[in-house]
Protein backbone atom coordinates (compact mmCIF):
# COMPACT_ATOMS: atom_id res chain seq x y z
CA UNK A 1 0.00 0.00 0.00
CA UNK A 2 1.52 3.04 -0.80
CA UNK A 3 1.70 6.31 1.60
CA UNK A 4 -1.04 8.38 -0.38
CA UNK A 5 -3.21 5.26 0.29
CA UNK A 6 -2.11 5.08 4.26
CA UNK A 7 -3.13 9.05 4.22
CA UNK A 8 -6.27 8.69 2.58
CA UNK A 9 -7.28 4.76 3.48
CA UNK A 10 -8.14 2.19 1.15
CA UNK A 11 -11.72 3.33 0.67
CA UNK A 12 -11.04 6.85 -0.48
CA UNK A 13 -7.93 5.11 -2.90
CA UNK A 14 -9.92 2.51 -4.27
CA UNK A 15 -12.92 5.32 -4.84
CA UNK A 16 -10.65 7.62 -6.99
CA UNK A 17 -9.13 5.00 -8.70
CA UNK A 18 -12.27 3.92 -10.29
CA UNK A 19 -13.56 7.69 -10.65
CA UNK A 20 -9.90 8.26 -12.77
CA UNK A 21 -10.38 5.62 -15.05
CA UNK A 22 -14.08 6.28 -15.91
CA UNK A 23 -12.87 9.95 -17.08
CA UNK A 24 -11.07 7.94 -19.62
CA UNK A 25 -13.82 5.75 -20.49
CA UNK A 26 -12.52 2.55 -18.08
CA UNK A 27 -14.86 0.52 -16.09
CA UNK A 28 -14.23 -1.94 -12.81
CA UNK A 29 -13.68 -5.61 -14.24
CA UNK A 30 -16.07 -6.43 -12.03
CA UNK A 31 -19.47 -5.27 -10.92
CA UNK A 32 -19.03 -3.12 -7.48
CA UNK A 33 -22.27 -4.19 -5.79
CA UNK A 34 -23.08 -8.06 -5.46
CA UNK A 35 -25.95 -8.32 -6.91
CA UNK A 36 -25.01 -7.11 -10.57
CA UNK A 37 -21.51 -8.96 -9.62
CA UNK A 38 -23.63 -12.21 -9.45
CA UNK A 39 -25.94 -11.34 -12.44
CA UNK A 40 -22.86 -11.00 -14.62
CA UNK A 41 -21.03 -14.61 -12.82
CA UNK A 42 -23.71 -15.99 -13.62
CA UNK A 43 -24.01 -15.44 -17.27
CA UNK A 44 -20.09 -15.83 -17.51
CA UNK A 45 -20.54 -19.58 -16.15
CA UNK A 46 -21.53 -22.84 -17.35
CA UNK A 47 -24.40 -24.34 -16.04
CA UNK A 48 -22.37 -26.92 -13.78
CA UNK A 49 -20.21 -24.20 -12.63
CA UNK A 50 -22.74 -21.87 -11.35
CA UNK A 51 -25.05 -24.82 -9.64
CA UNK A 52 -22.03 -25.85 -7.81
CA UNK A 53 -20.61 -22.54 -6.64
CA UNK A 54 -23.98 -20.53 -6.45
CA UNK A 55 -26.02 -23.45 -5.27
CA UNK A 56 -27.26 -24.36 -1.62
CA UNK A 57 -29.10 -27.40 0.06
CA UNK A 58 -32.39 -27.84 -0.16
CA UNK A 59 -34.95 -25.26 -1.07
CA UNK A 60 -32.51 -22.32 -0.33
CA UNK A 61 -33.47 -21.53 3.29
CA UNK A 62 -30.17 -21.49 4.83
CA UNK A 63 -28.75 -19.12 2.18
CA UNK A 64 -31.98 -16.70 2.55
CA UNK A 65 -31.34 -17.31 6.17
CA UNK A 66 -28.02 -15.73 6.17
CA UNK A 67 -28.71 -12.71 4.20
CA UNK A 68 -31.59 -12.37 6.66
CA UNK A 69 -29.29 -12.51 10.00
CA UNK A 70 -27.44 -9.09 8.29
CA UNK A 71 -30.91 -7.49 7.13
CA UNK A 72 -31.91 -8.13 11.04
CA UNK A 73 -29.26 -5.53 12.01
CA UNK A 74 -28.90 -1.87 11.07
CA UNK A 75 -25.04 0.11 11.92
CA UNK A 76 -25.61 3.76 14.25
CA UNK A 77 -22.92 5.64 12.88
CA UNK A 78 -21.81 8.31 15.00
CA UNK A 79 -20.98 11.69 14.49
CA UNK A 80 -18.26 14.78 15.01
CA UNK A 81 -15.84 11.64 16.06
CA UNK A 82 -12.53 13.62 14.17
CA UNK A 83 -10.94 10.28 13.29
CA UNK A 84 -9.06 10.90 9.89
CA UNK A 85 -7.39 7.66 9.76
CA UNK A 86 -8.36 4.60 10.34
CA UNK A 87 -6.57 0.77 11.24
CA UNK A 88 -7.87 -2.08 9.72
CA UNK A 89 -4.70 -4.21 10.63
CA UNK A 90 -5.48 -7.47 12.89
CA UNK A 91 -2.96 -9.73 14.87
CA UNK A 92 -4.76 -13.24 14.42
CA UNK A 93 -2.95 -16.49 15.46
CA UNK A 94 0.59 -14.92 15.33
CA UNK A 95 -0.34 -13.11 11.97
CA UNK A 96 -0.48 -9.93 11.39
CA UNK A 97 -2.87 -9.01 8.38
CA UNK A 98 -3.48 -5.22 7.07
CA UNK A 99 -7.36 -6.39 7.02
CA UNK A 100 -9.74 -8.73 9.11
CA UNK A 101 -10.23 -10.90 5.58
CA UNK A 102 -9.57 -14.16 4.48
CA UNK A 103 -10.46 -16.15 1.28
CA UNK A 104 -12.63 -18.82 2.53
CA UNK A 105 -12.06 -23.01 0.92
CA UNK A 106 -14.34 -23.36 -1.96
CA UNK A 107 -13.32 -26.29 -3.75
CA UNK A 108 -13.86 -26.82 -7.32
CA UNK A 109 -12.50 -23.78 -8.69
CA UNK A 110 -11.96 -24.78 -12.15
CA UNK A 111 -15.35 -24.65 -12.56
CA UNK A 112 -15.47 -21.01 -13.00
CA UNK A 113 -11.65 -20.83 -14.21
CA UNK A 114 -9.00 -22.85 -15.70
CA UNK A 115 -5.73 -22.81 -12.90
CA UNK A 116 -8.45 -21.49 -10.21
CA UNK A 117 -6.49 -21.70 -7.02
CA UNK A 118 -3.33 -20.08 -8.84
CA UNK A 119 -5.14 -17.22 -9.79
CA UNK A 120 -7.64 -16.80 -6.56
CA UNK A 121 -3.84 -17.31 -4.49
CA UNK A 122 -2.34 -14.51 -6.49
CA UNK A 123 -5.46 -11.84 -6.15
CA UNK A 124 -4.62 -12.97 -2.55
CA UNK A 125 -1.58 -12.07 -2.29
CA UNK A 126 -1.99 -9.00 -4.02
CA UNK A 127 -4.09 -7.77 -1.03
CA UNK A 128 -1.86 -9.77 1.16
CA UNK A 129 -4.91 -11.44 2.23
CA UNK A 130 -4.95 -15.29 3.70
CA UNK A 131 -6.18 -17.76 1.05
CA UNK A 132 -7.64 -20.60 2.84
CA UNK A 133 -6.23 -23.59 0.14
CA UNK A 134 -9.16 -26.20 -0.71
CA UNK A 135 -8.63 -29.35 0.71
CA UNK A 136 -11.12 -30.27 -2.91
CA UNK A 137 -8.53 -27.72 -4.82
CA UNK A 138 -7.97 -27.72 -8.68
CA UNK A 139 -4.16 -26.95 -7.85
CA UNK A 140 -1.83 -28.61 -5.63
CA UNK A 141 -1.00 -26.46 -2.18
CA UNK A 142 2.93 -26.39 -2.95
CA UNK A 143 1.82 -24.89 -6.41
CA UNK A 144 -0.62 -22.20 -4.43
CA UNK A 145 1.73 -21.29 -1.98
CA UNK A 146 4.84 -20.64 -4.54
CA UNK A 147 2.30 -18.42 -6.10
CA UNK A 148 1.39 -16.69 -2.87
CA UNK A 149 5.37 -15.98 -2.13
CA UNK A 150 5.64 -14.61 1.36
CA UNK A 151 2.37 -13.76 1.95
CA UNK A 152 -0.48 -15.48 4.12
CA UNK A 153 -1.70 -18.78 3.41
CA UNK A 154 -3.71 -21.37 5.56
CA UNK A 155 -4.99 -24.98 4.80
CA UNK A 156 -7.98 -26.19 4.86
CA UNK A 157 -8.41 -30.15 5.66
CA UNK A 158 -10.99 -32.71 5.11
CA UNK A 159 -10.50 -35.67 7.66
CA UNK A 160 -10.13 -38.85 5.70
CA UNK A 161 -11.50 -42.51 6.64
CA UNK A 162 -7.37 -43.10 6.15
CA UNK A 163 -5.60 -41.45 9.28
CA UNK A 164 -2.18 -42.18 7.32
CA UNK A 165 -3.32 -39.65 4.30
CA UNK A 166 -4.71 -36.99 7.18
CA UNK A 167 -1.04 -37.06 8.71
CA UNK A 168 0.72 -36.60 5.16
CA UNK A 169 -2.33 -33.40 4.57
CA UNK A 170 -1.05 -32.14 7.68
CA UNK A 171 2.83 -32.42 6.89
CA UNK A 172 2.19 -31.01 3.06
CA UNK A 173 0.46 -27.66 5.07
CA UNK A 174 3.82 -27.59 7.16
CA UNK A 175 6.01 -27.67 4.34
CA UNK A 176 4.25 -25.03 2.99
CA UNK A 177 4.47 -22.65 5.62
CA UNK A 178 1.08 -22.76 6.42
CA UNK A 179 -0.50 -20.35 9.19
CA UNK A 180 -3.31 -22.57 10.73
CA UNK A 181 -5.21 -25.80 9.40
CA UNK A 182 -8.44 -25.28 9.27
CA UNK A 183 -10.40 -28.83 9.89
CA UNK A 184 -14.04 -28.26 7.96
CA UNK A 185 -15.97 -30.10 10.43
CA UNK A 186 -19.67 -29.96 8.61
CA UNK A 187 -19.09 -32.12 5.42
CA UNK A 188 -18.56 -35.40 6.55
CA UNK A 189 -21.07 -36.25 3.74
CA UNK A 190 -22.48 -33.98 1.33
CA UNK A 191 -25.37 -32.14 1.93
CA UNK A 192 -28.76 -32.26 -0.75
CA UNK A 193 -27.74 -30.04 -3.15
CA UNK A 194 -30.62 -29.98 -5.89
CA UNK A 195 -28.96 -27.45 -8.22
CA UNK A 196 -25.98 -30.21 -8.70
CA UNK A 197 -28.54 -32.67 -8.48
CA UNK A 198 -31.13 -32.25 -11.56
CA UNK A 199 -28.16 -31.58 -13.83
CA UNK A 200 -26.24 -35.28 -11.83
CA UNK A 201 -23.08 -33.31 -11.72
CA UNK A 202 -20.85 -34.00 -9.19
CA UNK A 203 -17.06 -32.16 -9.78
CA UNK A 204 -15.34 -34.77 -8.15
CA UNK A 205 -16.27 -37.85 -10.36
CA UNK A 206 -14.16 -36.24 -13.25
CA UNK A 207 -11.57 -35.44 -11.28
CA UNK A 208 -12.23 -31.75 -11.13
CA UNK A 209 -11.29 -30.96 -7.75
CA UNK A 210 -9.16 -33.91 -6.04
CA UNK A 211 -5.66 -32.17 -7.09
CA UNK A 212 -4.85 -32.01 -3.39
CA UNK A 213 -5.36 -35.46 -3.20
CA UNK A 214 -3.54 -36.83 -6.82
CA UNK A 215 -0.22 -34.61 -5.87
CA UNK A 216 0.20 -36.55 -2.20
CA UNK A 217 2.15 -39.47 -1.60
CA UNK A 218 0.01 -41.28 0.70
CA UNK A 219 -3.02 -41.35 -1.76
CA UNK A 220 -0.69 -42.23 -4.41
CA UNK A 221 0.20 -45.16 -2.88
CA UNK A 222 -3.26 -46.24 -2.16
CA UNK A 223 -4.88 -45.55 -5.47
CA UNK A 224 -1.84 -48.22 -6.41
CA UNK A 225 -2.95 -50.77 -3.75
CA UNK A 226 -6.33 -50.79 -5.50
CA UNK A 227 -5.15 -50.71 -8.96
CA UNK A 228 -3.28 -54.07 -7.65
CA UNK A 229 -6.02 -55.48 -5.94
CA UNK A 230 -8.38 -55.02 -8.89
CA UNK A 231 -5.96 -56.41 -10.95
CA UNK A 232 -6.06 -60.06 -8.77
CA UNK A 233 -10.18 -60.02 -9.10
CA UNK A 234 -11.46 -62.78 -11.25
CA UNK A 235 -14.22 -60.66 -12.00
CA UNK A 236 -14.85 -57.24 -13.26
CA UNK A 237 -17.79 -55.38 -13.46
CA UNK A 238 -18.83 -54.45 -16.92
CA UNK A 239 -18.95 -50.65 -17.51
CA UNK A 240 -21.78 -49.36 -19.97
CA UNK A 241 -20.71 -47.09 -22.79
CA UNK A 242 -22.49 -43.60 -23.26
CA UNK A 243 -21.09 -40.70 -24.82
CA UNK A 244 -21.26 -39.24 -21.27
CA UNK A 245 -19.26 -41.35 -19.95
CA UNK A 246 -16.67 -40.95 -22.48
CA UNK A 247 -16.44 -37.68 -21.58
CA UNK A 248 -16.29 -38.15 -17.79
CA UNK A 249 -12.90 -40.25 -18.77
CA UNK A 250 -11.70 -37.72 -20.95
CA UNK A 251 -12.24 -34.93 -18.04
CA UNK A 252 -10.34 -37.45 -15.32
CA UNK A 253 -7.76 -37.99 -17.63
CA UNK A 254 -7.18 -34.36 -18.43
CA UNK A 255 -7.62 -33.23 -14.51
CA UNK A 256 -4.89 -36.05 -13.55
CA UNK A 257 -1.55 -35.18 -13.47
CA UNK A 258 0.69 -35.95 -16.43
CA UNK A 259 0.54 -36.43 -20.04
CA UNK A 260 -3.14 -36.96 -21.52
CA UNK A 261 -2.05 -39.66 -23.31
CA UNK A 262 -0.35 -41.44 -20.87
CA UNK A 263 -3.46 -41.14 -18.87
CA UNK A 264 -5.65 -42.12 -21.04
CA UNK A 265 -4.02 -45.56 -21.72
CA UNK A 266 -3.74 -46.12 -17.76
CA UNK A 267 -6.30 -47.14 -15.14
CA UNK A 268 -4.33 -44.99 -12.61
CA UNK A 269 -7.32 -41.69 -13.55
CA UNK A 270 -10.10 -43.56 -12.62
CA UNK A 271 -8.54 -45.32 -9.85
CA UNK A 272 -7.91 -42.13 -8.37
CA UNK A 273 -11.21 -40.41 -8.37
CA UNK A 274 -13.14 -43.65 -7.39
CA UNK A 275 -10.92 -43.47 -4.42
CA UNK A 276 -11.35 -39.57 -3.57
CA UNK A 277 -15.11 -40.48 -3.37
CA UNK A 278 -14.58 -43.18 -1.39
CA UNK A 279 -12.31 -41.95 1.31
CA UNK A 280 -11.83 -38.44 1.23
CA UNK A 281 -14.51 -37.52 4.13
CA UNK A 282 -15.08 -39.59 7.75
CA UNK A 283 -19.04 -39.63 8.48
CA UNK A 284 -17.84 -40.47 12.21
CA UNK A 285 -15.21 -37.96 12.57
CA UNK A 286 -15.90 -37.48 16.35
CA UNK A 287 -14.10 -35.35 19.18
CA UNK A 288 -11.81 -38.38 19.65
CA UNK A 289 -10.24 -37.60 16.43
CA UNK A 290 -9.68 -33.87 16.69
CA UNK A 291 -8.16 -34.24 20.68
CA UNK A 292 -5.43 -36.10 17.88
CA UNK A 293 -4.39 -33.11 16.27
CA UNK A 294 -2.17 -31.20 18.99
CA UNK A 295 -0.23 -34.46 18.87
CA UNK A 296 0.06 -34.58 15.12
CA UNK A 297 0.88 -30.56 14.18
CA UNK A 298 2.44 -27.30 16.05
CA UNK A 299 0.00 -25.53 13.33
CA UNK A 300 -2.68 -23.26 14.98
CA UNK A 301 -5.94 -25.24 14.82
CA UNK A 302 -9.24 -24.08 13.92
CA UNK A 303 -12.40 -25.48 13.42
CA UNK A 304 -14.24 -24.41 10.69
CA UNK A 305 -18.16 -24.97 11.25
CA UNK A 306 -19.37 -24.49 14.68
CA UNK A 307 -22.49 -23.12 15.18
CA UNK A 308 -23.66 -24.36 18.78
CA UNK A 309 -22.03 -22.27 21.77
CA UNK A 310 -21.41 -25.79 23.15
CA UNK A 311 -19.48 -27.03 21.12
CA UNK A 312 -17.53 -23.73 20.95
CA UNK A 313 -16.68 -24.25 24.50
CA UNK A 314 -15.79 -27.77 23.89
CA UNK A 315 -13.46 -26.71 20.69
CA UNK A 316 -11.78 -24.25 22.84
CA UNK A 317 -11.68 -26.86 25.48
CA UNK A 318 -10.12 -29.33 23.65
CA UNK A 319 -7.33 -26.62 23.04
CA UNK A 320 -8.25 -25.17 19.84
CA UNK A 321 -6.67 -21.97 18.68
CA UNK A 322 -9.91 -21.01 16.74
CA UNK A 323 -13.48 -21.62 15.20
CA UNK A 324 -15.21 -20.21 11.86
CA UNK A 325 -18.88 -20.04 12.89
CA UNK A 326 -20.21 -21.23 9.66
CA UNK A 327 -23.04 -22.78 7.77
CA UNK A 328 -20.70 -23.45 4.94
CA UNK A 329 -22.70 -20.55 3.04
CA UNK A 330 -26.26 -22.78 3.08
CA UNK A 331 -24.43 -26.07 1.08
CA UNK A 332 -25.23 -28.54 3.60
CA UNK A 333 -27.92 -28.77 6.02
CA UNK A 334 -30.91 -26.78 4.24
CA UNK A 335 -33.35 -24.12 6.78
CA UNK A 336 -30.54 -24.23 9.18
CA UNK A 337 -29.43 -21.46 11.64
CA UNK A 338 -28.10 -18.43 9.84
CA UNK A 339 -24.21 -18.28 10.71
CA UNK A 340 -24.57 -14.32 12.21
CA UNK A 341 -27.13 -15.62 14.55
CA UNK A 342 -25.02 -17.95 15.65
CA UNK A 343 -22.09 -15.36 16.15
CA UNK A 344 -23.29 -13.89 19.08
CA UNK A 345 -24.41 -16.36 21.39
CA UNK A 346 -21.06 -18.17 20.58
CA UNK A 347 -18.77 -14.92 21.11
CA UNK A 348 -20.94 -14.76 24.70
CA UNK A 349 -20.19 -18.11 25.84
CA UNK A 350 -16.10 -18.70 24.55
CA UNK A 351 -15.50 -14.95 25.95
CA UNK A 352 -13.60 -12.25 24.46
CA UNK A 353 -10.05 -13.39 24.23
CA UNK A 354 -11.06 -16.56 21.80
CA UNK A 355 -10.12 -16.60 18.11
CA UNK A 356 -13.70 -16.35 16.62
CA UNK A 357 -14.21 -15.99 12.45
CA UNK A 358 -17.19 -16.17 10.78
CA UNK A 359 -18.09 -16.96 7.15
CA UNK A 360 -21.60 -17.72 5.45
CA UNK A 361 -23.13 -14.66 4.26
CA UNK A 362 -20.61 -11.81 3.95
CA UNK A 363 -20.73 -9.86 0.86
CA UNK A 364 -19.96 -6.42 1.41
CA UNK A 365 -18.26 -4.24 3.78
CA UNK A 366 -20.78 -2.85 5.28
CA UNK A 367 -21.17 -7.10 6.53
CA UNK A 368 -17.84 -7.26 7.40
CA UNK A 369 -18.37 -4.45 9.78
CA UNK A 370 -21.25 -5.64 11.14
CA UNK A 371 -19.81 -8.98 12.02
CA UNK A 372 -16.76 -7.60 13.97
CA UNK A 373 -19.21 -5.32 15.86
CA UNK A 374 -20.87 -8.78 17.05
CA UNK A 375 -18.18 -10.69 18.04
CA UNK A 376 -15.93 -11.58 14.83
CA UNK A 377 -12.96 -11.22 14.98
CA UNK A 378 -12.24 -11.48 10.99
CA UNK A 379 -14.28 -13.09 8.32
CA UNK A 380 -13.95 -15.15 5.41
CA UNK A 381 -15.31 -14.16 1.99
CA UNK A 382 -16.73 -17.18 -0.42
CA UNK A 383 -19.08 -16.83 -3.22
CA UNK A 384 -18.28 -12.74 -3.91
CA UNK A 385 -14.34 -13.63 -4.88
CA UNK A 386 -15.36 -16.67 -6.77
CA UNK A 387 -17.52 -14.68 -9.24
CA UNK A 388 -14.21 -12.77 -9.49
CA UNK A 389 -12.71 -15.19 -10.51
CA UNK A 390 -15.66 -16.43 -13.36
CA UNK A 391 -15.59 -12.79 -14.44
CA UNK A 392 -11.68 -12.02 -14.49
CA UNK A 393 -9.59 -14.58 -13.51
CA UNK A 394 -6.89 -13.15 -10.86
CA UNK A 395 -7.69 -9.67 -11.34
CA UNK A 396 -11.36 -10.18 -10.92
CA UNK A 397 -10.49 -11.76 -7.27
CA UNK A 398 -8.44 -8.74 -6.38
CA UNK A 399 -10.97 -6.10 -7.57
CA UNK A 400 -13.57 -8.23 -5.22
CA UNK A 401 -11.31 -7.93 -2.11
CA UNK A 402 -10.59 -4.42 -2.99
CA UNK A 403 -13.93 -3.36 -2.96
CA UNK A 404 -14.92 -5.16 0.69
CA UNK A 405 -12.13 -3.95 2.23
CA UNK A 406 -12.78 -0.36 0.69
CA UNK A 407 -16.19 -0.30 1.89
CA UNK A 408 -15.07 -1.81 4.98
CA UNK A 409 -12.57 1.22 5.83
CA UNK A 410 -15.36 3.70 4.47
CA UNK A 411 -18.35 2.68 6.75
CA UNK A 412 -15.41 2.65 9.84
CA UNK A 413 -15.26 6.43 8.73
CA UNK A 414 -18.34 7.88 7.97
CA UNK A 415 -19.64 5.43 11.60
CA UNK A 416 -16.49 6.68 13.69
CA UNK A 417 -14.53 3.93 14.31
CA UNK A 418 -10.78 4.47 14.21
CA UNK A 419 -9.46 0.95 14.40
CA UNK A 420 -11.17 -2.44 14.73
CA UNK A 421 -11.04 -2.75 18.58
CA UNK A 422 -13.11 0.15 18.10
CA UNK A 423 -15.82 -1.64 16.27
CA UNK A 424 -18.19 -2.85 19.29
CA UNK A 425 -22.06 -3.68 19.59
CA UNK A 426 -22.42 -0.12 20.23
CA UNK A 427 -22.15 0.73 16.39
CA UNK A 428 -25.23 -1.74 15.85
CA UNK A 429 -28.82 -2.29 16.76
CA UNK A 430 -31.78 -4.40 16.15
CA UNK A 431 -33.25 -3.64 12.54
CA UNK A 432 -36.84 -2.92 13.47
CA UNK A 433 -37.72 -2.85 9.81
CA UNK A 434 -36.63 -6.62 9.56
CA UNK A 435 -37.96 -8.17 12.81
């Protein structure tokens, strides 16, 4: 950030910026507000794309539910305050960040963009940002990370049925210099997601998505234990022919690492991604598992979708560094509570001094702002930076993080809050319109 930028803040930058280049006839790459931003994804996207990364479970109510929770509260700005400058710098889990944002896991990416984590790492890093790496990625962490030089990066992990590929997850994030792992607690299976469903498209079956898993050693080795076990069967299943499952063997063999050719003449492709689907998520991952972790990383530990206060105490119990109160943005268990709801009665019972995020349900600033005023202590941006990413690749994911944390430093000003320890409950109030 440069010093005109430190005088004036990010908000007033980012404003002029945009005013300059419309006097010569330039527009944002991408939409400002969210909901022409989404309008425009959506048209930009494929119709598998879009029901995966715009989709929810169920008939929608969780999503609604979360845009709700924000409508519920309205921001008192104050007045005559005489702050000029403002902080939006946060110290969180030995990391100090100019912004309380992170890039929430979405996995998938090349859905909306060919080389999808790459590109969402680097508009990242150019807001030196966290990017939370996809445990379902399209690009292998080491490959994210050398993209992301110096700059933030945490790991997000899925807890395999095979304890022996969780420990070599763990020691890739290490390698990497990863700030936290961040254990997604809330997909053990996947929820009923109709929008995926009525078009039978499922990422993962052609290998779109499972380059986390095809670049480790551990599931190498087991994808060969089956290709060897297979091999010894006196019997094989007979596979029916359709063009669309030609081209769910063309799309493994292309997703899989290597030459195409090469792949296509070897069973080691569909080995893989019948293996992903079989072991990549635990349905009894239990609180005997995570009391594992401090004996299997030094890496900060958070738990990424809590959404009871007890089991907030019992994460921080356990000895947890942090939790992501999360619905994972209305995917998985449809009409249930909305994540900000959950924020507050969570924040009440863990105290002030826990590591608290939230995710689910932030799209502008002006959300941002009204999460840290009840209880967050940073958030995590999803589906906003991924239609970015459909509209402009890495630029399009930088533009998207500009604008929240522009807004974000904007609303501190014109409310009167000077840093972010000054952002309390006192800057918000019950929305009497929405109750």
């Amino acid at each position: 950030m440069s010093n005109s930028e430190n005088s004036r803040g990010p908000g007033r930058a980012r404003q002029e910026k945009i005013y300059r280049d419309g006097v010569f006839g330039r527009v944002p790459a991408v939409p400002t507000d969210f909901a022409t931003l989404e309008a425009h994804a959506e048209k930009a996207s494929t119709p598998t794309g879009w029901a995966y990364v715009a989709g929810g479970a169920g008939e929608g109510r969780t999503m609604r539910n979360n845009r709700a929770a924000f409508d519920r509260w309205a921001i008192v700005p104050r007045m005559a305050h005489g702050n000029t400058t403002r902080d939006l710098s946060i110290d969180l889990l030995g990391q100090h960040l100019p912004a309380p944002v992170l890039l929430a896991p979405i996995g998938a990416g090349a859905l909306m963009a060919e080389n999808s984590d790459v590109q969402i790492a680097r508009g990242a890093a150019s807001h030196g940002v966290p990017y939370v790496f996809s445990n379902q990625g399209c690009n292998p962490m080491e490959e994210c990370a050398a993209a992301m030089g110096d700059n933030p990066r945490w790991v997000q992990l899925y807890w395999s049925t095979d304890e022996a590929l969780v420990d070599s997850m763990i020691a890739r994030a290490e390698a990497i210099g990863a700030g936290a792992l961040v254990v997604t607690l809330d997909t053990t299976l996947l929820g009923w997601r109709p929008m995926d469903l009525n078009l039978g498209s499922l990422p993962f079956s052609k290998g779109i998505g499972i380059a986390q898993y095809t670049a480790d050693p551990r599931f190498a080795e087991i994808v060969r234990e089956r290709i060897a076990a297979a091999a010894k069967a006196t019997e094989k299943a007979a596979t029916e022919i359709t063009l669309g499952a030609i081209r769910t063997l063309l799309s493994m063999t292309r997703n899989h690492p290597g030459p195409f050719l090469e792949n296509l003449r070897s069973p080691v492709p569909r080995a893989a991604v019948e293996t992903f689907l079989d072991i990549y998520s635990n349905p009894g991952l239990s609180w005997d598992h995570l009391a594992t972790l401090r004996e299997r990383t030094q890496l900060p530990v958070v738990l990424k979708g809590i959404l009871h206060p007890d089991d907030a105490r019992r994460a921080f119990d356990s000895g947890v560094d942090g939790i992501v109160v999360s619905n994972h943005g209305g995917r998985q268990v449809d009409n249930a509570i909305a994540s900000l709801d959950a924020l507050v009665p969570i924040r009440d019972a863990v105290g002030p001094e826990a590591t608290v995020l939230l995710d689910s349900g932030i799209r502008t600033g002006a959300d941002v702002f009204t999460a840290l005023a009840l209880g967050a202590d940073a958030v995590l941006l999803g589906r906003p930076y991924m239609y970015g990413l459909a509209l402009a690749g890495e630029r399009g994911v930088a533009e998207v993080i500009g604008n929240v944390i522009a807004e974000l430093d904007l609303t501190m000003a014109l409310a009167g809050a000077a840093d972010l320890g000054a952002i309390t409950r006192d800057f918000v109030t019950p929305n009497l319109a929405h109750l």
